[in-house]
N, C-alpha and C. Protein backbone atom coordinates (compact mmCIF):
# COMPACT_ATOMS: atom_id res chain seq x y z
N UNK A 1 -78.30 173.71 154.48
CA UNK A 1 -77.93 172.97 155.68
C UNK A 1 -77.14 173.89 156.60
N UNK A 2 -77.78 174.04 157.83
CA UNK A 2 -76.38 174.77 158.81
C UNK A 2 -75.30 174.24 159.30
N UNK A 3 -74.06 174.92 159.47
CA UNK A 3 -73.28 174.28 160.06
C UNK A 3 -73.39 173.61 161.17
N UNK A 4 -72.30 172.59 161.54
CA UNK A 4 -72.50 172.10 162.31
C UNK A 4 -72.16 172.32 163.79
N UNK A 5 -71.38 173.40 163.75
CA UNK A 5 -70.90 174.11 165.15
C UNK A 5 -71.85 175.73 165.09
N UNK A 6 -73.44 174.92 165.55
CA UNK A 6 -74.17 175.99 165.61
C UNK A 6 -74.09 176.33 167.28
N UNK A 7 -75.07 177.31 167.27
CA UNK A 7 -75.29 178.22 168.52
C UNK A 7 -76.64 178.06 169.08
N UNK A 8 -77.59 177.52 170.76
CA UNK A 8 -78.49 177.34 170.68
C UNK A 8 -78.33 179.11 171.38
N UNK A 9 -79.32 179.69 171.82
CA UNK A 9 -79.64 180.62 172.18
C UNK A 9 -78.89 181.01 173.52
N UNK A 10 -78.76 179.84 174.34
CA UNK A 10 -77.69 180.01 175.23
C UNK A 10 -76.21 180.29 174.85
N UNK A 11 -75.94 179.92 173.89
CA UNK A 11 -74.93 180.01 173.18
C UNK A 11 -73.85 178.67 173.78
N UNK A 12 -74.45 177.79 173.72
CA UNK A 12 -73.54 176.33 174.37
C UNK A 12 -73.55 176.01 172.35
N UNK A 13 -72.81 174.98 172.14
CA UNK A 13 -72.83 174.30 170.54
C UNK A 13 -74.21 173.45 170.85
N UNK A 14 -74.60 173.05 169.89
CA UNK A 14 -75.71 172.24 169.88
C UNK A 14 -75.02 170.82 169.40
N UNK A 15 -74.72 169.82 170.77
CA UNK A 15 -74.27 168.71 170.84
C UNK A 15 -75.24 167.48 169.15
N UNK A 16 -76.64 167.93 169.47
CA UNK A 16 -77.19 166.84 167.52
C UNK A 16 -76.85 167.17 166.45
N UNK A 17 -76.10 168.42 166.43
CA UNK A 17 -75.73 169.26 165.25
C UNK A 17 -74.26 168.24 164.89
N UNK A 18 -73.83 168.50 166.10
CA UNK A 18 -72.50 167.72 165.67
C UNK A 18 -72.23 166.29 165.94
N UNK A 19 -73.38 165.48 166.14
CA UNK A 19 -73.54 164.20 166.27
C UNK A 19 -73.87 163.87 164.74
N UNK A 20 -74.90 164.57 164.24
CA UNK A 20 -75.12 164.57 162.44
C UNK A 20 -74.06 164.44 161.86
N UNK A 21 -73.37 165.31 162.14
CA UNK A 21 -72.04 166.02 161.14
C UNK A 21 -70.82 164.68 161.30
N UNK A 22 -70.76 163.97 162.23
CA UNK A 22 -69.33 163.10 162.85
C UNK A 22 -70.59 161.71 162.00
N UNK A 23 -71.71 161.90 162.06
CA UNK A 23 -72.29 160.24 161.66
C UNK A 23 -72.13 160.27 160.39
N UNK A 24 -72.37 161.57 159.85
CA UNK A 24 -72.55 161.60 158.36
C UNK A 24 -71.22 161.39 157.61
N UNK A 25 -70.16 162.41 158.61
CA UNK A 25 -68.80 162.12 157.89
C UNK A 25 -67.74 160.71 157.86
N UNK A 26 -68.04 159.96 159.16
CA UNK A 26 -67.69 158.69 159.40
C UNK A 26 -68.22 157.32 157.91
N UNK A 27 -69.83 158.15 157.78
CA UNK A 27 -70.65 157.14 156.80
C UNK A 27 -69.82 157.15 155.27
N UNK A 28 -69.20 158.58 155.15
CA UNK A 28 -68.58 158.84 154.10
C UNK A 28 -67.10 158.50 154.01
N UNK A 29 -66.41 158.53 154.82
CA UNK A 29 -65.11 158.40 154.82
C UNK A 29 -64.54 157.09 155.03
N UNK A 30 -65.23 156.52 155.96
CA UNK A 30 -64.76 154.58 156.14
C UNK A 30 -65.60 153.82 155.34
N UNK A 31 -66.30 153.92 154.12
CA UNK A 31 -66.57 152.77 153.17
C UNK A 31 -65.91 152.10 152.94
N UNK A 32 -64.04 152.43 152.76
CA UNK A 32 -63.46 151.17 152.46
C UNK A 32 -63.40 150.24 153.27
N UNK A 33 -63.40 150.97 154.65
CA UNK A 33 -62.77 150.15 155.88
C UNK A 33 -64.77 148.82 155.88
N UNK A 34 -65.79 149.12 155.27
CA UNK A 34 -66.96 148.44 155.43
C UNK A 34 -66.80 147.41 154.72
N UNK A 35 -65.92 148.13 152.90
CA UNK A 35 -66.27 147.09 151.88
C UNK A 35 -65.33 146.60 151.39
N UNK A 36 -64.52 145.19 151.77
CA UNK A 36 -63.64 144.49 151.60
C UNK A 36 -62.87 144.62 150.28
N UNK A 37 -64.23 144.51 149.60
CA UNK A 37 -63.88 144.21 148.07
C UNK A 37 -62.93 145.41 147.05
N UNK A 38 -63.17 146.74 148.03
CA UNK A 38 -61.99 147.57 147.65
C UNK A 38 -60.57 147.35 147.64
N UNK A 39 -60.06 147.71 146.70
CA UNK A 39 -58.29 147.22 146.96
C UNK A 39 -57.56 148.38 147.28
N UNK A 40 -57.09 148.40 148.37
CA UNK A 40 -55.56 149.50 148.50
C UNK A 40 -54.25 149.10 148.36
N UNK A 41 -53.90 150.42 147.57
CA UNK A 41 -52.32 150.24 147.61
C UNK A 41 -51.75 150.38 148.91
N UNK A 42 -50.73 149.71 149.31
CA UNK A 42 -50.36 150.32 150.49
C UNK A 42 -48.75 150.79 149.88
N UNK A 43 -48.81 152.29 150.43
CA UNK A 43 -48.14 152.92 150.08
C UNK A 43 -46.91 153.65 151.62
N UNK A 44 -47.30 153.33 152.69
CA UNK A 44 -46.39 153.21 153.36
C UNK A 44 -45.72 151.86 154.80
N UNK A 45 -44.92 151.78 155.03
CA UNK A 45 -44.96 150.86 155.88
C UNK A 45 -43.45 150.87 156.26
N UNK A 46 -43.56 149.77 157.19
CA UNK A 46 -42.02 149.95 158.25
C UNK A 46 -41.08 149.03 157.66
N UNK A 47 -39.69 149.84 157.30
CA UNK A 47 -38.29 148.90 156.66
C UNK A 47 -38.27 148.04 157.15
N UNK A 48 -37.51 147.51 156.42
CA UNK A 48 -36.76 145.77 156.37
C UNK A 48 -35.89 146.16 157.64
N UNK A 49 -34.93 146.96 157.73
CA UNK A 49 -33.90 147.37 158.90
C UNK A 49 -34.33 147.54 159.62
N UNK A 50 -35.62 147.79 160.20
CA UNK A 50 -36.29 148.77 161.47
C UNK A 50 -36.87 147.37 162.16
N UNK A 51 -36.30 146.56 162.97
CA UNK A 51 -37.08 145.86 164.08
C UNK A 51 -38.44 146.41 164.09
N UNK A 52 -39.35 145.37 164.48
CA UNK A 52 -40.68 145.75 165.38
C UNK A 52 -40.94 145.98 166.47
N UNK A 53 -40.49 147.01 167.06
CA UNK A 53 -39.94 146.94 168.39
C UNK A 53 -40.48 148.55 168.94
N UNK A 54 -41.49 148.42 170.23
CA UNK A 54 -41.80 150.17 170.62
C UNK A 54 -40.21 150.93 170.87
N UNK A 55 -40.49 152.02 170.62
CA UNK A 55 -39.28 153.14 170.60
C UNK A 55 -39.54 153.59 172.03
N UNK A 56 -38.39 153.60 172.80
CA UNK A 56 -38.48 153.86 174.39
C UNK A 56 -37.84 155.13 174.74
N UNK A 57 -37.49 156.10 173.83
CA UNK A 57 -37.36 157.55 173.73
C UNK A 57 -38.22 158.43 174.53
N UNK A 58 -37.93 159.34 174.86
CA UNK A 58 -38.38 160.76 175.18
C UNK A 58 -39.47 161.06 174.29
N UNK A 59 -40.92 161.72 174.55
CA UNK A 59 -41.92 162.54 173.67
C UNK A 59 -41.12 163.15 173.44
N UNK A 60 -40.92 163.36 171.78
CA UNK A 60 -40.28 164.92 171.50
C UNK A 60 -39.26 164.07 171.02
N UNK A 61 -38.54 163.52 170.91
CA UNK A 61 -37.10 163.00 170.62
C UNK A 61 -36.83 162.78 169.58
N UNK A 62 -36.04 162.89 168.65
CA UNK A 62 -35.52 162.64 167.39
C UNK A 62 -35.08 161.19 166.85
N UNK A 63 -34.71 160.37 167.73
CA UNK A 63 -34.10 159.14 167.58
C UNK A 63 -35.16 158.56 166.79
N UNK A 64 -36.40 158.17 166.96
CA UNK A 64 -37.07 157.10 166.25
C UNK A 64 -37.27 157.97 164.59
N UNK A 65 -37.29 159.12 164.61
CA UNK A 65 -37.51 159.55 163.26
C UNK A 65 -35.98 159.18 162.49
N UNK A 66 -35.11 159.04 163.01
CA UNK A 66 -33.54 159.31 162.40
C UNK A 66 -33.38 157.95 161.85
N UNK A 67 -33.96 157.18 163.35
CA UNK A 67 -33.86 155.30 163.06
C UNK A 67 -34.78 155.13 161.32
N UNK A 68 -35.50 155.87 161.41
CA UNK A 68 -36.31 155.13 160.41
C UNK A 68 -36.18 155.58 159.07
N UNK A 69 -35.37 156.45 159.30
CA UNK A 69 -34.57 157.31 158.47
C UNK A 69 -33.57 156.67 157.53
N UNK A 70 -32.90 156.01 158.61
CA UNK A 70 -31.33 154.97 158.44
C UNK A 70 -31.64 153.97 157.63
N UNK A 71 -33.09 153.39 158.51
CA UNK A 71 -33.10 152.05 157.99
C UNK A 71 -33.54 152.00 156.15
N UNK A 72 -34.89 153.21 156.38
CA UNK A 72 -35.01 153.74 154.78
C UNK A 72 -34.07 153.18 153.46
N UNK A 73 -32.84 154.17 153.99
CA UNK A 73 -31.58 154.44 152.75
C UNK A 73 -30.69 153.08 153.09
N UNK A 74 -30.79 151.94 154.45
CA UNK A 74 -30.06 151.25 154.30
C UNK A 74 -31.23 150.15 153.15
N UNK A 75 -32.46 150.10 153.17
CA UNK A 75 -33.53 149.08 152.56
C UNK A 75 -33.19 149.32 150.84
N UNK A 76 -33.39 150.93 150.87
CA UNK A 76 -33.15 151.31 149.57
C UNK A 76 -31.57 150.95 148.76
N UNK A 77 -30.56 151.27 149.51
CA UNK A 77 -29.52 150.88 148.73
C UNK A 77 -28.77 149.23 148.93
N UNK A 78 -30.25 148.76 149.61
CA UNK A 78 -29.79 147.33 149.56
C UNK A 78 -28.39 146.83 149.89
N UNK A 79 -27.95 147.19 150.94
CA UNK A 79 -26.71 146.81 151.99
C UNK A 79 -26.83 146.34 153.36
N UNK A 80 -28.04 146.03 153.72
CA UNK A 80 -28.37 145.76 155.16
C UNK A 80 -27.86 144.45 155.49
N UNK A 81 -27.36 143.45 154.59
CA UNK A 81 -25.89 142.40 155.03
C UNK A 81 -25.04 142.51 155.25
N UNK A 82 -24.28 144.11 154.77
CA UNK A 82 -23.31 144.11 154.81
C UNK A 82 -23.31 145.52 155.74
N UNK A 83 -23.72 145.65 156.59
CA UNK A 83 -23.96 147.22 157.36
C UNK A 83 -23.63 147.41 158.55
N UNK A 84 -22.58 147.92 159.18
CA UNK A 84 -22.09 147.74 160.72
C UNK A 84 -22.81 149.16 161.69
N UNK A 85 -23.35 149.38 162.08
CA UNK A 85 -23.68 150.21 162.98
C UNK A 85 -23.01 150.86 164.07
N UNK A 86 -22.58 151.89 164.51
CA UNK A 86 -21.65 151.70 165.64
C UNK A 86 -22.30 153.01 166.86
N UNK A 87 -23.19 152.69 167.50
CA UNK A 87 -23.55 153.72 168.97
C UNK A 87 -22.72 154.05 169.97
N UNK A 88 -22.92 154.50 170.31
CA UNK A 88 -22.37 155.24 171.59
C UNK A 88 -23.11 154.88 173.12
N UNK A 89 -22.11 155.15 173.85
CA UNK A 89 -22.90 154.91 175.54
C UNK A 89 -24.08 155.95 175.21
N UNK A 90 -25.00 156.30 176.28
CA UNK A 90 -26.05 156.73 176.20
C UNK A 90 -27.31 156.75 175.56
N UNK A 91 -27.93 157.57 175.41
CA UNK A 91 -29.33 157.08 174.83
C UNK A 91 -29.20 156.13 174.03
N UNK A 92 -28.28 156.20 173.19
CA UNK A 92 -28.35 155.92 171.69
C UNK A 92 -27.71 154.38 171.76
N UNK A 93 -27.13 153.65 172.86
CA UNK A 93 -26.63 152.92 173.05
C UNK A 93 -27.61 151.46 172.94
N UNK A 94 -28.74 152.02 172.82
CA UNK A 94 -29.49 150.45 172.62
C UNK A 94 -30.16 150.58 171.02
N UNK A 95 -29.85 151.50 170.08
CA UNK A 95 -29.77 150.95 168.65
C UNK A 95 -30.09 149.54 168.32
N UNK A 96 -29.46 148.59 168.61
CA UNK A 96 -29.78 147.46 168.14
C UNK A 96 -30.92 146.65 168.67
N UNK A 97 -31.37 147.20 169.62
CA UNK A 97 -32.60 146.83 169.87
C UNK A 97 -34.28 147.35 168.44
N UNK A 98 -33.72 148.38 167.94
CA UNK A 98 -34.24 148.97 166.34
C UNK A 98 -33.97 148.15 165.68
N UNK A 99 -32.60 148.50 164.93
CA UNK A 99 -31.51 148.01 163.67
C UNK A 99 -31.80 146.61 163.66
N UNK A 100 -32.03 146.26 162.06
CA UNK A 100 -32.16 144.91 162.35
C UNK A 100 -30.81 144.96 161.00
N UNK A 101 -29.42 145.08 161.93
CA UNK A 101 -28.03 145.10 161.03
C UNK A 101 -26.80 144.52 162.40
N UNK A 102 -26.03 144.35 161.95
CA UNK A 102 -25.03 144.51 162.66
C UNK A 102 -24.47 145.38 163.80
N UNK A 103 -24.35 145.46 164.92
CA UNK A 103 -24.20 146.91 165.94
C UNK A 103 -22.44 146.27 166.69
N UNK A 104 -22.06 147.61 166.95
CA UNK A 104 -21.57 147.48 167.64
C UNK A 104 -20.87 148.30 168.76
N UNK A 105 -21.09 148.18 170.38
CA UNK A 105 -21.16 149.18 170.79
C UNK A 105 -19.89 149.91 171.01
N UNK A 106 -19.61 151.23 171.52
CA UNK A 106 -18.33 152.36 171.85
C UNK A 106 -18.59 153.15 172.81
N UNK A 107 -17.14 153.03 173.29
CA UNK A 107 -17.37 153.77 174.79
C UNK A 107 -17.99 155.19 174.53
N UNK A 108 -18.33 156.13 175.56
CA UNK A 108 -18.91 157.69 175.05
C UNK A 108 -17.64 158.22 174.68
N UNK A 109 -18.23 158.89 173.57
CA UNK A 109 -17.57 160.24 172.44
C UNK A 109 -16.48 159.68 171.82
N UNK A 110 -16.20 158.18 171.68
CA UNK A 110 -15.30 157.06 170.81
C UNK A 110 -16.47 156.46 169.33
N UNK A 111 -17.39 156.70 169.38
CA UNK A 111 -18.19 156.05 168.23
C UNK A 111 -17.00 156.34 166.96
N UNK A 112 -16.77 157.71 166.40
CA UNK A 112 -15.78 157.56 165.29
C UNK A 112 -14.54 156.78 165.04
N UNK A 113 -13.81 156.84 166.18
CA UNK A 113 -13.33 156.06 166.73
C UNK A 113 -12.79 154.53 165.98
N UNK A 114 -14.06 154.14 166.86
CA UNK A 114 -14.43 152.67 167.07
C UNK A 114 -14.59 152.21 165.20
N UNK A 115 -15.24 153.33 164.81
CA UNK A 115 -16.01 152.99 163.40
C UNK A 115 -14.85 152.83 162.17
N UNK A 116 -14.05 153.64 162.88
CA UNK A 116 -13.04 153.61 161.75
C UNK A 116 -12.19 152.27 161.49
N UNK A 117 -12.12 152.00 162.77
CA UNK A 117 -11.37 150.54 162.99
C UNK A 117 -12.02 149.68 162.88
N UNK A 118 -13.34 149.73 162.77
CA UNK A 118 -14.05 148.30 162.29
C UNK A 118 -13.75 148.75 160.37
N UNK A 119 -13.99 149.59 159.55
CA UNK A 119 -14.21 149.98 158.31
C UNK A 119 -12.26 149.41 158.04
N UNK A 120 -11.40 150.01 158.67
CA UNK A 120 -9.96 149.34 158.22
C UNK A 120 -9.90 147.74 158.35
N UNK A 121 -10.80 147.47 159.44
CA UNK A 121 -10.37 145.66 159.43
C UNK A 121 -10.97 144.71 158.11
N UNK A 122 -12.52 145.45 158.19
CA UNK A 122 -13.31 145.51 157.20
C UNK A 122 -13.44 146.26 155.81
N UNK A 123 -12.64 146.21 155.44
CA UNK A 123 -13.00 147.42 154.15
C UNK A 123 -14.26 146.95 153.35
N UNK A 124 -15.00 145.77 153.29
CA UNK A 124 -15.88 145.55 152.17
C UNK A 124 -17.23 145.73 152.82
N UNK A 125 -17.38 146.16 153.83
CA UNK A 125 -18.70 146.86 154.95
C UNK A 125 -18.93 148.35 154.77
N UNK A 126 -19.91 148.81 155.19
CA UNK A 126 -20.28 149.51 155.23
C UNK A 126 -20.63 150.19 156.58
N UNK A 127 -20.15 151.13 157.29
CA UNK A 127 -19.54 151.48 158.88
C UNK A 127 -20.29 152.89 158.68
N UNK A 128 -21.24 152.90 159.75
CA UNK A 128 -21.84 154.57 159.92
C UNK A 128 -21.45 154.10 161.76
N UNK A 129 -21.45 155.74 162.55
CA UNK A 129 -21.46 155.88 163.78
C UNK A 129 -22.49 156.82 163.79
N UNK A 130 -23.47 156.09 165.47
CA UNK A 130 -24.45 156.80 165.10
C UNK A 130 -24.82 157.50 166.68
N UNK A 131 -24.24 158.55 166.58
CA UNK A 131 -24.20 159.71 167.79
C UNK A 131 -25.20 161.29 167.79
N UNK A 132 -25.02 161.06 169.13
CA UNK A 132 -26.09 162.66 169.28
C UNK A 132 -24.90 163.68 169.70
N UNK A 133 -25.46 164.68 169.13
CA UNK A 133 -24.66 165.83 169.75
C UNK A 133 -23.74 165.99 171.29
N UNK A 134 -24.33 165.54 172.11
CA UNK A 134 -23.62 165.24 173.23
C UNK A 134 -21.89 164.32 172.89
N UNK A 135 -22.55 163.38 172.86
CA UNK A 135 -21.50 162.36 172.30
C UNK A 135 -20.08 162.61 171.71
N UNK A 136 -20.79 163.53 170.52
CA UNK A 136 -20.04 163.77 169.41
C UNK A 136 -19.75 164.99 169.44
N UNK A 137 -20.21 166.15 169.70
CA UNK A 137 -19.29 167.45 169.88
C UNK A 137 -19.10 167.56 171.26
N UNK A 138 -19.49 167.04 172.45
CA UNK A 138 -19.02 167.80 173.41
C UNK A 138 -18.25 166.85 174.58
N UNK A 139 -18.41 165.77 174.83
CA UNK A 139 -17.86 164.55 175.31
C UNK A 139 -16.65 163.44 173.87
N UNK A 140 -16.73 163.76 172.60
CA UNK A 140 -16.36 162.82 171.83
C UNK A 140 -15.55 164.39 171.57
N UNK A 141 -15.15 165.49 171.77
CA UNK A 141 -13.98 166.26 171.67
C UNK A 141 -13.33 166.77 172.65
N UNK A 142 -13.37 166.24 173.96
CA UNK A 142 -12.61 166.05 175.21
C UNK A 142 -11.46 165.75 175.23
């Protein structure tokens, strides 16, 4: 069989070559998606903590990977009743529109702050502040 990114004499690809190759591989690869009666594990999916909610970030941005990050280790160590969140002005300031925990917001480069004094009023919670570099080294050490 030749490949499928052949050469006609002009040297353009030969567009049936690779119409074969995408029918044949589609025929092979989505059987499950044809035949019901297959069972999958599903082996990944979105936390208990993580709202259903589009991420309104920057292409490129770190926040939705970090969010889902959080919510992960908050699902896993089973504390998301007892879990205070604490953001900062800026980007990061609509968190709870994600978090499906407790939030609460702090003025810029106060998130530690703020967090500490909810964790002293609260001692039986669990208090993360959740800042970007801005925030936190360069406005939150002003």
């Amino acid at each position: 069989m030749r490949p499928f990114f052949t050469e006609d004499r002009a040297g353009d690809s030969n567009p049936v070559e690779l119409t074969r190759f995408i029918e044949h591989h589609t025929k092979n690869t989505w059987t499950a998606e044809r035949n019901k009666d297959v069972m999958m594990k599903k082996v990944f999916g979105r936390p208990q903590s993580l709202k259903d909610n589009a991420f309104h970030y920057c292409a490129g941005c770190g926040h939705s990977i970090t969010h889902r990050l959080i919510a992960e280790v908050i699902d896993e160590l089973d504390i998301r009743g007892r879990t205070i969140g604490v953001p900062p002005a800026g980007c990061a300031v609509i968190a709870y529109n994600y978090f499906d925990i407790d939030m609460l917001e702090s003025p810029h480069g106060r998130g530690c702050a703020v967090a500490t004094g909810v964790k002293r009023t609260l001692p039986d919670r669990i208090v993360f502040s959740y800042q970007g570099d801005g925030d936190l080294a360069a406005i939150g050490t002003a």
